[in-house]
PDB file of N, CA and C in Angstrom:
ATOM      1  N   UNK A   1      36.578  34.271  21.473  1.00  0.00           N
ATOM      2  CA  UNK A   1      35.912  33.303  20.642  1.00  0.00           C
ATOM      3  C   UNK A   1      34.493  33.798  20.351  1.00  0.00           C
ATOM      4  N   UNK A   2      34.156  33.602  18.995  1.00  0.00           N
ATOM      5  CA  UNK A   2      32.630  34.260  18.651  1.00  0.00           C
ATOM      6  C   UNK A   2      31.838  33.074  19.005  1.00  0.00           C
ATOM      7  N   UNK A   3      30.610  34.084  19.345  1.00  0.00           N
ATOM      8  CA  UNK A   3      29.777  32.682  19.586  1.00  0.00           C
ATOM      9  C   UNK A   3      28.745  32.594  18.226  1.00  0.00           C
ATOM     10  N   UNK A   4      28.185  30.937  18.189  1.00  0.00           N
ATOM     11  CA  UNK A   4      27.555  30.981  17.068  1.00  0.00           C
ATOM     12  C   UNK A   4      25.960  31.483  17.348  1.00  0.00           C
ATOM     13  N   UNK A   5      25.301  31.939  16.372  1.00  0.00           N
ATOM     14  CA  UNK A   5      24.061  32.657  16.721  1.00  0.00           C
ATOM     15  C   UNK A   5      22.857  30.949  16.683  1.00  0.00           C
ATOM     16  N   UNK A   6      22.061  31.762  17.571  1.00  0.00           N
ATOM     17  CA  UNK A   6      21.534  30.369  18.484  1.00  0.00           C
ATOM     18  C   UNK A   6      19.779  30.990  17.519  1.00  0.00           C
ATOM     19  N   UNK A   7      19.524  29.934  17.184  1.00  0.00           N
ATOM     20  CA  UNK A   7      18.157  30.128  16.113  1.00  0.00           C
ATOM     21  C   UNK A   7      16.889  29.313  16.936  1.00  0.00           C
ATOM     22  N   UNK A   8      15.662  28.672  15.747  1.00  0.00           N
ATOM     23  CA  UNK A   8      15.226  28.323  16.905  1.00  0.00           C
ATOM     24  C   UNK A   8      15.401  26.872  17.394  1.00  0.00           C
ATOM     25  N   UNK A   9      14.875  27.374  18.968  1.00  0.00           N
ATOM     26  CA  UNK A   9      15.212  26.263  19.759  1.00  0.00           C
ATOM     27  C   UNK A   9      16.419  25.915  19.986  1.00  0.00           C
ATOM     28  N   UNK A  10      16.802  26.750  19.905  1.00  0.00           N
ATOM     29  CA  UNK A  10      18.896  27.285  20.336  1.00  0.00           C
ATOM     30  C   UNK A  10      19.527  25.826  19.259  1.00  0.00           C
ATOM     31  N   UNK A  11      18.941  25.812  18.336  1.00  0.00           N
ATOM     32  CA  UNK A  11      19.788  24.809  17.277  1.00  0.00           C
ATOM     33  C   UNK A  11      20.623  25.966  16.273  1.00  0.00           C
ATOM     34  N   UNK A  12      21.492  25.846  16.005  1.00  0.00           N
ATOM     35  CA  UNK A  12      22.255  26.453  15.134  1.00  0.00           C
ATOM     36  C   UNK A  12      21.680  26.095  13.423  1.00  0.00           C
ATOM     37  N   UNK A  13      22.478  26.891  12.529  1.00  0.00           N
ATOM     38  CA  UNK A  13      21.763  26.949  11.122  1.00  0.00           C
ATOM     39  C   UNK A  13      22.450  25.640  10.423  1.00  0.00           C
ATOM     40  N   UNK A  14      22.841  25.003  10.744  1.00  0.00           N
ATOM     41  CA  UNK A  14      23.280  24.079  10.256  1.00  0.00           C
ATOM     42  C   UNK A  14      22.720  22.748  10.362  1.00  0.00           C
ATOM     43  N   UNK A  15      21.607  22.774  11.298  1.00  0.00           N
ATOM     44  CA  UNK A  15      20.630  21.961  11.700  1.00  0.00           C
ATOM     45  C   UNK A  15      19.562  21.837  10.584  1.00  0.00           C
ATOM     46  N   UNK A  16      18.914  22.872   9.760  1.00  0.00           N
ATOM     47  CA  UNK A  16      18.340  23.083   8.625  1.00  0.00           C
ATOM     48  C   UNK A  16      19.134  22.199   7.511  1.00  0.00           C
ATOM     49  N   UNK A  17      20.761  22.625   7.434  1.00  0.00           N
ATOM     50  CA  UNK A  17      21.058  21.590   6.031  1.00  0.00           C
ATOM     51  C   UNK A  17      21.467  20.379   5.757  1.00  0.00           C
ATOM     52  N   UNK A  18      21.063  19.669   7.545  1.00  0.00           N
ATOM     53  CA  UNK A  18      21.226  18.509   7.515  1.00  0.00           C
ATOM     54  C   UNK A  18      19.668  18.152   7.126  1.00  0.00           C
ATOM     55  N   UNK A  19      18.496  18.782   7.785  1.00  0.00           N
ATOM     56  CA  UNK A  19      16.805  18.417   7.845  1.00  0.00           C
ATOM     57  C   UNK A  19      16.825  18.529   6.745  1.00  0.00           C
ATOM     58  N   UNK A  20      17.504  19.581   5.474  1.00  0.00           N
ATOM     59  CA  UNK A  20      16.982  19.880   3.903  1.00  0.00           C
ATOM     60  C   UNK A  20      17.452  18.140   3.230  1.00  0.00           C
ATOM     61  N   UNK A  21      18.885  17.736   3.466  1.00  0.00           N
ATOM     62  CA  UNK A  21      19.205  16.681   2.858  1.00  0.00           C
ATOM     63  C   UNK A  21      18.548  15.208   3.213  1.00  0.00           C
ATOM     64  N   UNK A  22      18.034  14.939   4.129  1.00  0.00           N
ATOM     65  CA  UNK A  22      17.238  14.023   4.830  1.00  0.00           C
ATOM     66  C   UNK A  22      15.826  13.941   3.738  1.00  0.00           C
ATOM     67  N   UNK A  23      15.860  14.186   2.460  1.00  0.00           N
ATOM     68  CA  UNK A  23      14.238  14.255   2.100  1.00  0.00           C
ATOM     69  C   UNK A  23      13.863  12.535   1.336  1.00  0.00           C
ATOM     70  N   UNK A  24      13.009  12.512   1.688  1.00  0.00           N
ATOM     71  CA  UNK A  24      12.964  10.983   1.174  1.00  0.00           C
ATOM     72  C   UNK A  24      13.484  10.722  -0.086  1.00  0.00           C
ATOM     73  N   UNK A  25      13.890   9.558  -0.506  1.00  0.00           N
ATOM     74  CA  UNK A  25      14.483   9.275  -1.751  1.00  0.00           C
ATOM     75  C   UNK A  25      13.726   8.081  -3.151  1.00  0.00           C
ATOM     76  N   UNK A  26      13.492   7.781  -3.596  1.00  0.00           N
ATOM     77  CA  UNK A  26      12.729   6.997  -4.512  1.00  0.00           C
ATOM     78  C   UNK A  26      11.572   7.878  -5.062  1.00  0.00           C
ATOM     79  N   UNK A  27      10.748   6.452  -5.243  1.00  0.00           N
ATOM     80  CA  UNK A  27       9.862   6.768  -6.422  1.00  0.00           C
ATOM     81  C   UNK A  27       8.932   7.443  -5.397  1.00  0.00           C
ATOM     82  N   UNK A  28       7.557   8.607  -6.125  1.00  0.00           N
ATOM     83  CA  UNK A  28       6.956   9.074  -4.770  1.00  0.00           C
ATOM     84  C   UNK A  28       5.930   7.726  -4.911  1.00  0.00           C
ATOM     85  N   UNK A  29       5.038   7.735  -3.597  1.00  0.00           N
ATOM     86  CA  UNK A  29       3.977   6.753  -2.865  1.00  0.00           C
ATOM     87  C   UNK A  29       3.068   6.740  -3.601  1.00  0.00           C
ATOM     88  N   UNK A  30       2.351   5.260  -4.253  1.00  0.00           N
ATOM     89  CA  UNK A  30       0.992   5.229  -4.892  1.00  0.00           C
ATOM     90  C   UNK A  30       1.559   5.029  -6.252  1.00  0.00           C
ATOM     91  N   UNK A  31       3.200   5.115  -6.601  1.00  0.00           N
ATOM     92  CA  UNK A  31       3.411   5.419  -8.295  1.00  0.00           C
ATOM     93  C   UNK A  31       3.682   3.782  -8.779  1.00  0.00           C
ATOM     94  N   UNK A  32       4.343   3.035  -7.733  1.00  0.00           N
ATOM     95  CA  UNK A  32       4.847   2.022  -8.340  1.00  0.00           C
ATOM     96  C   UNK A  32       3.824   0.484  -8.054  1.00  0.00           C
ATOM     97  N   UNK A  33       3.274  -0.028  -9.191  1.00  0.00           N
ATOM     98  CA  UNK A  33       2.101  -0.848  -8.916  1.00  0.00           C
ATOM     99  C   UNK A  33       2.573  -2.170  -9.474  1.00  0.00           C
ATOM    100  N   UNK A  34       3.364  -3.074  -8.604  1.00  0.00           N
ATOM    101  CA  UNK A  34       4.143  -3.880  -8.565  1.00  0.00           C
ATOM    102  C   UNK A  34       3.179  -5.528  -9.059  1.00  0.00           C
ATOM    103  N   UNK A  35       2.062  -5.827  -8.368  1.00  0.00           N
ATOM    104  CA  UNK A  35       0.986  -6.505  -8.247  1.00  0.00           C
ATOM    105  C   UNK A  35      -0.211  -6.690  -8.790  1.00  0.00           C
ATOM    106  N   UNK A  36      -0.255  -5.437  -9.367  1.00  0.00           N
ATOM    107  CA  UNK A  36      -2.070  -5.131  -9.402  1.00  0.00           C
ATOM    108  C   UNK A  36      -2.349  -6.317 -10.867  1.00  0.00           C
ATOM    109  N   UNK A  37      -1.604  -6.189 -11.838  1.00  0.00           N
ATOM    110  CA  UNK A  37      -1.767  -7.232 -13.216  1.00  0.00           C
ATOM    111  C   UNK A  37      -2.424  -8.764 -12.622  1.00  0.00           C
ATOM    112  N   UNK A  38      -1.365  -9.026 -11.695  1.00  0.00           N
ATOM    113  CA  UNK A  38      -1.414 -10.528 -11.100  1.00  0.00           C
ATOM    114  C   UNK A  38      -2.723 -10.482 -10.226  1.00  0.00           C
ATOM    115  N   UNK A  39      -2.983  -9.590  -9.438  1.00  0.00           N
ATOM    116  CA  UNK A  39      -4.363  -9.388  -8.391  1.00  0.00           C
ATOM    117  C   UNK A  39      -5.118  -9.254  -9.349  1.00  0.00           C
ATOM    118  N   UNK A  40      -5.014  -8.878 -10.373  1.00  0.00           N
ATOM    119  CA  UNK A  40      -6.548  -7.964 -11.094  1.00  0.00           C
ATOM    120  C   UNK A  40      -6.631  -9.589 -12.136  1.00  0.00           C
ATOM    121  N   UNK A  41      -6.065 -10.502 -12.418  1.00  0.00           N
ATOM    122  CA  UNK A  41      -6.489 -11.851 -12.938  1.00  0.00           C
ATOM    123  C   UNK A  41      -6.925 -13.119 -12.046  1.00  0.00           C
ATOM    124  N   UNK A  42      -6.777 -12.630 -10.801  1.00  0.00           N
ATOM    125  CA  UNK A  42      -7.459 -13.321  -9.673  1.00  0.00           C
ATOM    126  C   UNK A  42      -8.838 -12.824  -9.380  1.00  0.00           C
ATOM    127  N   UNK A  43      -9.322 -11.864  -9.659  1.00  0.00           N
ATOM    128  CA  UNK A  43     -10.731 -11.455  -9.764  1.00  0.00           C
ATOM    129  C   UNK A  43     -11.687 -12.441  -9.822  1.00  0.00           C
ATOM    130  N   UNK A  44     -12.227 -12.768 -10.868  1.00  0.00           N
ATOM    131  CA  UNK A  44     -13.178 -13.828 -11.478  1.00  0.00           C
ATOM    132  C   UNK A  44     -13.062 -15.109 -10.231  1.00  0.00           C
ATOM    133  N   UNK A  45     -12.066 -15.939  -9.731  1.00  0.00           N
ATOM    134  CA  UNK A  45     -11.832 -16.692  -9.187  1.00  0.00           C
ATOM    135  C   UNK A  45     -12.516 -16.052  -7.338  1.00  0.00           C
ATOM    136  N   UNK A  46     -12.350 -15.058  -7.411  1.00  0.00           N
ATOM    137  CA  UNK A  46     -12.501 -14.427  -6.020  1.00  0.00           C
ATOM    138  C   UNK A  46     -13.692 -13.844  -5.571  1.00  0.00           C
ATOM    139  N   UNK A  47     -14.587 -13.504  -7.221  1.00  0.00           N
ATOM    140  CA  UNK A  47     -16.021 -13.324  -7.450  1.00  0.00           C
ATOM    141  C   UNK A  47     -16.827 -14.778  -6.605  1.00  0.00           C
ATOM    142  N   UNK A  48     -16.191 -15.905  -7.637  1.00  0.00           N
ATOM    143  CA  UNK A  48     -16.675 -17.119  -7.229  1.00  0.00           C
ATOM    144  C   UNK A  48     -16.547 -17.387  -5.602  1.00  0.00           C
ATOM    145  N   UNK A  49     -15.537 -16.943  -4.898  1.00  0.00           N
ATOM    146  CA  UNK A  49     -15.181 -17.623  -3.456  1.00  0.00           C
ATOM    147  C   UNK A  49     -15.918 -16.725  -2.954  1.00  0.00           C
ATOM    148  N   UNK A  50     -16.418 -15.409  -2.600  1.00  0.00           N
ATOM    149  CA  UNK A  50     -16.816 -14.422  -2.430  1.00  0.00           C
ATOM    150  C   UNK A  50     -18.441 -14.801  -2.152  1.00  0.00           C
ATOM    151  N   UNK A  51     -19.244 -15.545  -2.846  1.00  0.00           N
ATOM    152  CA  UNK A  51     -20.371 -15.984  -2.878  1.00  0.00           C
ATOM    153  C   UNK A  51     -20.454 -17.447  -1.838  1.00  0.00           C
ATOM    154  N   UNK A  52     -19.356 -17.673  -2.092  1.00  0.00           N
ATOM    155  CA  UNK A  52     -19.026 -19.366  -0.883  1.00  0.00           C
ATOM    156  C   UNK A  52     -18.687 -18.577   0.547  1.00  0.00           C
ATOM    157  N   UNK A  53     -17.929 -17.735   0.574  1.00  0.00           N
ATOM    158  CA  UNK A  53     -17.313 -17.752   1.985  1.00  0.00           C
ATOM    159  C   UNK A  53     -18.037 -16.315   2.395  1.00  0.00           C
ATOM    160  N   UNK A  54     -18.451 -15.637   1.981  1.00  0.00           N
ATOM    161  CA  UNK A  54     -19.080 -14.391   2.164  1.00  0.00           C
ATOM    162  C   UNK A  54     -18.606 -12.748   2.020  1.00  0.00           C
ATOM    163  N   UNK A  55     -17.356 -12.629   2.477  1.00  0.00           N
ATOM    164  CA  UNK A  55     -16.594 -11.534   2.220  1.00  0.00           C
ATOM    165  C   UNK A  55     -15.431 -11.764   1.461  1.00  0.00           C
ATOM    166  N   UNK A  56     -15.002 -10.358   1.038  1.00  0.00           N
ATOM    167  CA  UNK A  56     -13.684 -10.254  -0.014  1.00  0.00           C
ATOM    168  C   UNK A  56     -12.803 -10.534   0.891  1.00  0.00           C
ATOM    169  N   UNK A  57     -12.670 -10.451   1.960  1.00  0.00           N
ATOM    170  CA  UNK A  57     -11.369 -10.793   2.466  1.00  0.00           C
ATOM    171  C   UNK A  57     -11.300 -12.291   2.850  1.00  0.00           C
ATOM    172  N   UNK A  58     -12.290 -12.655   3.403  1.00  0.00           N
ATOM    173  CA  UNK A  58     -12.321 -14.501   3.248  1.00  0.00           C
ATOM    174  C   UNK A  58     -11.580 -15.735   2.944  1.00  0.00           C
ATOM    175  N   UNK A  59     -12.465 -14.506   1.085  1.00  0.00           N
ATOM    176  CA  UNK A  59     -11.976 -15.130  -0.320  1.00  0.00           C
ATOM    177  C   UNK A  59     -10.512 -15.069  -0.461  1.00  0.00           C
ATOM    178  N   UNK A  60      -9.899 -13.575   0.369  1.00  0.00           N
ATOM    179  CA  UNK A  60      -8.705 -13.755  -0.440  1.00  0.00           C
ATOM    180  C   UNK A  60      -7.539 -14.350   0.301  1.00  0.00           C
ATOM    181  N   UNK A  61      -8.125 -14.675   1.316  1.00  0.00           N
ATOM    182  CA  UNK A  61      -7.297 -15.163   2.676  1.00  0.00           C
ATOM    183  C   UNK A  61      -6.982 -16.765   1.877  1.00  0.00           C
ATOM    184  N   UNK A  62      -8.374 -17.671   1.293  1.00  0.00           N
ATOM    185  CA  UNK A  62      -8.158 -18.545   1.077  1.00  0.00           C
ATOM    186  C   UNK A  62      -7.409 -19.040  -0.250  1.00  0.00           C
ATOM    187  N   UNK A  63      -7.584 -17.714  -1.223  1.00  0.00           N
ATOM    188  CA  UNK A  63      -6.446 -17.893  -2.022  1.00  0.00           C
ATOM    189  C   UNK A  63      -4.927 -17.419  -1.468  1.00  0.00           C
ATOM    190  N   UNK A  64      -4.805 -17.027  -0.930  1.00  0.00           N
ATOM    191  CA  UNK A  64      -3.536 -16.675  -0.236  1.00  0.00           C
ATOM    192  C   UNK A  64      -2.883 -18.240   0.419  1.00  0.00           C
ATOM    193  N   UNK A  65      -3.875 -18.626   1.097  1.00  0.00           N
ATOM    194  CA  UNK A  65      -3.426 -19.705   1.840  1.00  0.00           C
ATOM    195  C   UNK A  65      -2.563 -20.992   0.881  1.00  0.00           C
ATOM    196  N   UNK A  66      -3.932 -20.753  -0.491  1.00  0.00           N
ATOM    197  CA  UNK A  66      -3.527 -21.903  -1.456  1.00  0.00           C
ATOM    198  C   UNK A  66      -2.208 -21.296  -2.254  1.00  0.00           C
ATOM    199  N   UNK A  67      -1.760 -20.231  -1.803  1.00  0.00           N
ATOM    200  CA  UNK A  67      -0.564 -20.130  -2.828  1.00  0.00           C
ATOM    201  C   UNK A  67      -0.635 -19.085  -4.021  1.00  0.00           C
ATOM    202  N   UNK A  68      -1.771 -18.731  -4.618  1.00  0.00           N
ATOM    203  CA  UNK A  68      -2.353 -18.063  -5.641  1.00  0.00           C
ATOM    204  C   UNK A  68      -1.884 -16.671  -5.985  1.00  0.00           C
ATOM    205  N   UNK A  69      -1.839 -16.002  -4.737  1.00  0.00           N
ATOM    206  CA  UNK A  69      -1.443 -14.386  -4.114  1.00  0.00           C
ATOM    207  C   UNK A  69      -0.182 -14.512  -4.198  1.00  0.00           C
ATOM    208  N   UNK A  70       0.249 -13.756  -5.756  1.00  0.00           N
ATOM    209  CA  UNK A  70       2.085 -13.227  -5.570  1.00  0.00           C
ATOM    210  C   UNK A  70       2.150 -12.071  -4.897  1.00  0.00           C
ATOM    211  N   UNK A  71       3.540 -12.181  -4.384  1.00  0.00           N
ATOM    212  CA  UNK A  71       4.443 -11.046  -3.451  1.00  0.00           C
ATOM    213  C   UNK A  71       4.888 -11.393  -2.724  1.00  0.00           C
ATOM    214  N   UNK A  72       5.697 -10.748  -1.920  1.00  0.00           N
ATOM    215  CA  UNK A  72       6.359 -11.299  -0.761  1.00  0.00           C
ATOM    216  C   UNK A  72       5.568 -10.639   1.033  1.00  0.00           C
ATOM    217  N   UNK A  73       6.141 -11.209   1.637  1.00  0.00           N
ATOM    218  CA  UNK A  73       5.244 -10.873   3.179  1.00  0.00           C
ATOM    219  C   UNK A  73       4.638 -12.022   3.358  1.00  0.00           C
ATOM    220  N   UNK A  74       3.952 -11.725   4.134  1.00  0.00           N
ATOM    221  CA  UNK A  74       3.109 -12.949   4.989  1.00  0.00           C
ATOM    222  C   UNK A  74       1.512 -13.491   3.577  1.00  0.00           C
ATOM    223  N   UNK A  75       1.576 -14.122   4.039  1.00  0.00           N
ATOM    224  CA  UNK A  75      -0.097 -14.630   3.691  1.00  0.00           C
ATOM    225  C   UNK A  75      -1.030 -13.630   3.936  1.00  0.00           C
ATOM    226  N   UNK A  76      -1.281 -13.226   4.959  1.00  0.00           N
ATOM    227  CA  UNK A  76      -1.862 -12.550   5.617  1.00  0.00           C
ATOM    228  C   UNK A  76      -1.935 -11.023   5.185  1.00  0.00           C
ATOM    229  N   UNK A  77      -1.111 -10.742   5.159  1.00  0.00           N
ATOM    230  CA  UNK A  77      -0.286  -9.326   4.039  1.00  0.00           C
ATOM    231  C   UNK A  77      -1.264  -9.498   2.138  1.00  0.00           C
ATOM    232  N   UNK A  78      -0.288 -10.550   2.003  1.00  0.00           N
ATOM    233  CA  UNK A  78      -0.663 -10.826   0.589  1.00  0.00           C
ATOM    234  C   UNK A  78      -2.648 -10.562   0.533  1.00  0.00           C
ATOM    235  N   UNK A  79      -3.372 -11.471   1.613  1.00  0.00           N
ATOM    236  CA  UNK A  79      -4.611 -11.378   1.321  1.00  0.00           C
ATOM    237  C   UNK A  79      -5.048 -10.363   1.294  1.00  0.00           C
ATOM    238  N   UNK A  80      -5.178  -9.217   2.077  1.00  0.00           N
ATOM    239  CA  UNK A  80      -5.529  -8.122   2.805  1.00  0.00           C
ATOM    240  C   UNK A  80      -5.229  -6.975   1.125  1.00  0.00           C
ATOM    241  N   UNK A  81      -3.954  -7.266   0.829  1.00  0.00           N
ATOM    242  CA  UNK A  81      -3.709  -6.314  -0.391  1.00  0.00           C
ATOM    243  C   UNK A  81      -4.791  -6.536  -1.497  1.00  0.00           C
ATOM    244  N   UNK A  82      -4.526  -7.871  -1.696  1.00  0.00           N
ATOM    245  CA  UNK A  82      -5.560  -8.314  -2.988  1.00  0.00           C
ATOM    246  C   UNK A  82      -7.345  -7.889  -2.606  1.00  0.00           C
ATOM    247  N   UNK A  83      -7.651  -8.447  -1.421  1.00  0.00           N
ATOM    248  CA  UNK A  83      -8.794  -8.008  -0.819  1.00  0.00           C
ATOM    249  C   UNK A  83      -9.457  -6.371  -0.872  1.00  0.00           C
ATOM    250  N   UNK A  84      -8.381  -5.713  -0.667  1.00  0.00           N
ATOM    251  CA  UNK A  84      -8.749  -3.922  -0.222  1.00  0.00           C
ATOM    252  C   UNK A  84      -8.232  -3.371  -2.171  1.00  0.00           C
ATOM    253  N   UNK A  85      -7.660  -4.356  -2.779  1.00  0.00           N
ATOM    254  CA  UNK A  85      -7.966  -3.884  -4.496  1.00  0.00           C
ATOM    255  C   UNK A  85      -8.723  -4.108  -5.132  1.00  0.00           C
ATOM    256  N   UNK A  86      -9.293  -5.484  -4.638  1.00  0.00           N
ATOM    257  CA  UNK A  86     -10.850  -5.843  -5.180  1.00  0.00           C
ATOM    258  C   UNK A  86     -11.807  -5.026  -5.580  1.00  0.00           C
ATOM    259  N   UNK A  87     -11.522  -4.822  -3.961  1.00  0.00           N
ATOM    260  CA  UNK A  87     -13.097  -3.892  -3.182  1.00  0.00           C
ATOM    261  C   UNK A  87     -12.780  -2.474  -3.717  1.00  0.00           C
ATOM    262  N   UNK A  88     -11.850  -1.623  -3.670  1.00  0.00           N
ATOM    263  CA  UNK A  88     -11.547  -0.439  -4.336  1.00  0.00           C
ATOM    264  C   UNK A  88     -11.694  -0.416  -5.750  1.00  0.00           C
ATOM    265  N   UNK A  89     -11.454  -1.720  -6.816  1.00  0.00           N
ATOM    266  CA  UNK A  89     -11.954  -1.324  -7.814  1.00  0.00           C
ATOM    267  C   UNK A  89     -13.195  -1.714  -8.206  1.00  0.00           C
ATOM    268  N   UNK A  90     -13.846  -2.893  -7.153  1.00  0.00           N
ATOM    269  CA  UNK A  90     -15.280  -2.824  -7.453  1.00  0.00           C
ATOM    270  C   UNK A  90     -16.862  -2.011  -6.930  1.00  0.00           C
ATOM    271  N   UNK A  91     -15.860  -1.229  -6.351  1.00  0.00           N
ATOM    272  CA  UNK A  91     -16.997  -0.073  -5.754  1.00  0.00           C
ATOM    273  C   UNK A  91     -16.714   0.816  -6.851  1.00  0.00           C
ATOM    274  N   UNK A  92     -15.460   1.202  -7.535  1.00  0.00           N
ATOM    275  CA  UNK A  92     -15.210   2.178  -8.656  1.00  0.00           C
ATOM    276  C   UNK A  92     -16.462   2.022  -9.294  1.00  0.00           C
ATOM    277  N   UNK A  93     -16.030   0.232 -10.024  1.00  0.00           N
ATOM    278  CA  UNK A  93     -17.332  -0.045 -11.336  1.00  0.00           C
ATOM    279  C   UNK A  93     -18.481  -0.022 -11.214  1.00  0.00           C
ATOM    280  N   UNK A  94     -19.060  -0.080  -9.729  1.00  0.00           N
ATOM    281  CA  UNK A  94     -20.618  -0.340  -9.327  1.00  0.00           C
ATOM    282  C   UNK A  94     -21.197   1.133  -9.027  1.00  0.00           C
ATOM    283  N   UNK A  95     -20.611   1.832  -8.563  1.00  0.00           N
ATOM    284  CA  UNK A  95     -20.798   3.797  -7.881  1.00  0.00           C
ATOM    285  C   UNK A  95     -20.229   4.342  -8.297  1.00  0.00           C
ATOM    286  N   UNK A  96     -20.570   5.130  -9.265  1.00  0.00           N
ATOM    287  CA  UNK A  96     -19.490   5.672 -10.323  1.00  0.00           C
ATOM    288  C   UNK A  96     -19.952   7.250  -9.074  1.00  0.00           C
ATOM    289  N   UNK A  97     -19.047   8.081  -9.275  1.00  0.00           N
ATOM    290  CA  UNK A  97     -18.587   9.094  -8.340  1.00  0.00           C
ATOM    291  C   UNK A  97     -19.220  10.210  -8.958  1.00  0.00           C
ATOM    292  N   UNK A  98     -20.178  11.201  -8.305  1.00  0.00           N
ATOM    293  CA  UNK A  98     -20.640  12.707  -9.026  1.00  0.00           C
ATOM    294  C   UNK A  98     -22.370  12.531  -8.687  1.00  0.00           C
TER     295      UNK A  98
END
């Protein structure tokens, strides 16, 4: 009986064309922006809470709470997203980069 040739880490070559087919599948990460339309018309409203409660995340906790924040997940989830898009596109408009 032949033996099969032992590669590395004594895994055989057939270990590779299972790791090659395993490659992730969908859209790649960062492409699909499911939310941002609906977050980015909550702005103005979050400007306003933002000055009442003090931070962007606060604000967006308390629109979250009221219902305001589409998507699915927790409240908590929902705020945090809308919150960290705020702030990412309002540091864009205020510090422009260079």
């Amino acid at each position: 009986m032949a033996k099969r040739k032992q590669t590395w880490h004594g895994l055989s070559d057939a270990w590779r064309v299972v790791q090659w087919k395993s490659r992730r599948k969908g859209p790649v990460p960062g492409t699909v922006d499911r939310y941002g339309a609906s977050d980015r018309k909550l702005y103005p409203e979050l400007e306003q809470l933002v000055e009442k409660c003090g931070s962007a995340t606060a604000a967006a906790r308390q629109l979250a709470d009221e219902g305001k924040v589409e998507g699915t997940g927790t409240t908590e989830n929902r705020a945090r997203r809308l919150a960290g898009r705020y702030l990412r596109d309002h540091r864009k408009s205020r510090w422009p980069s260079g």
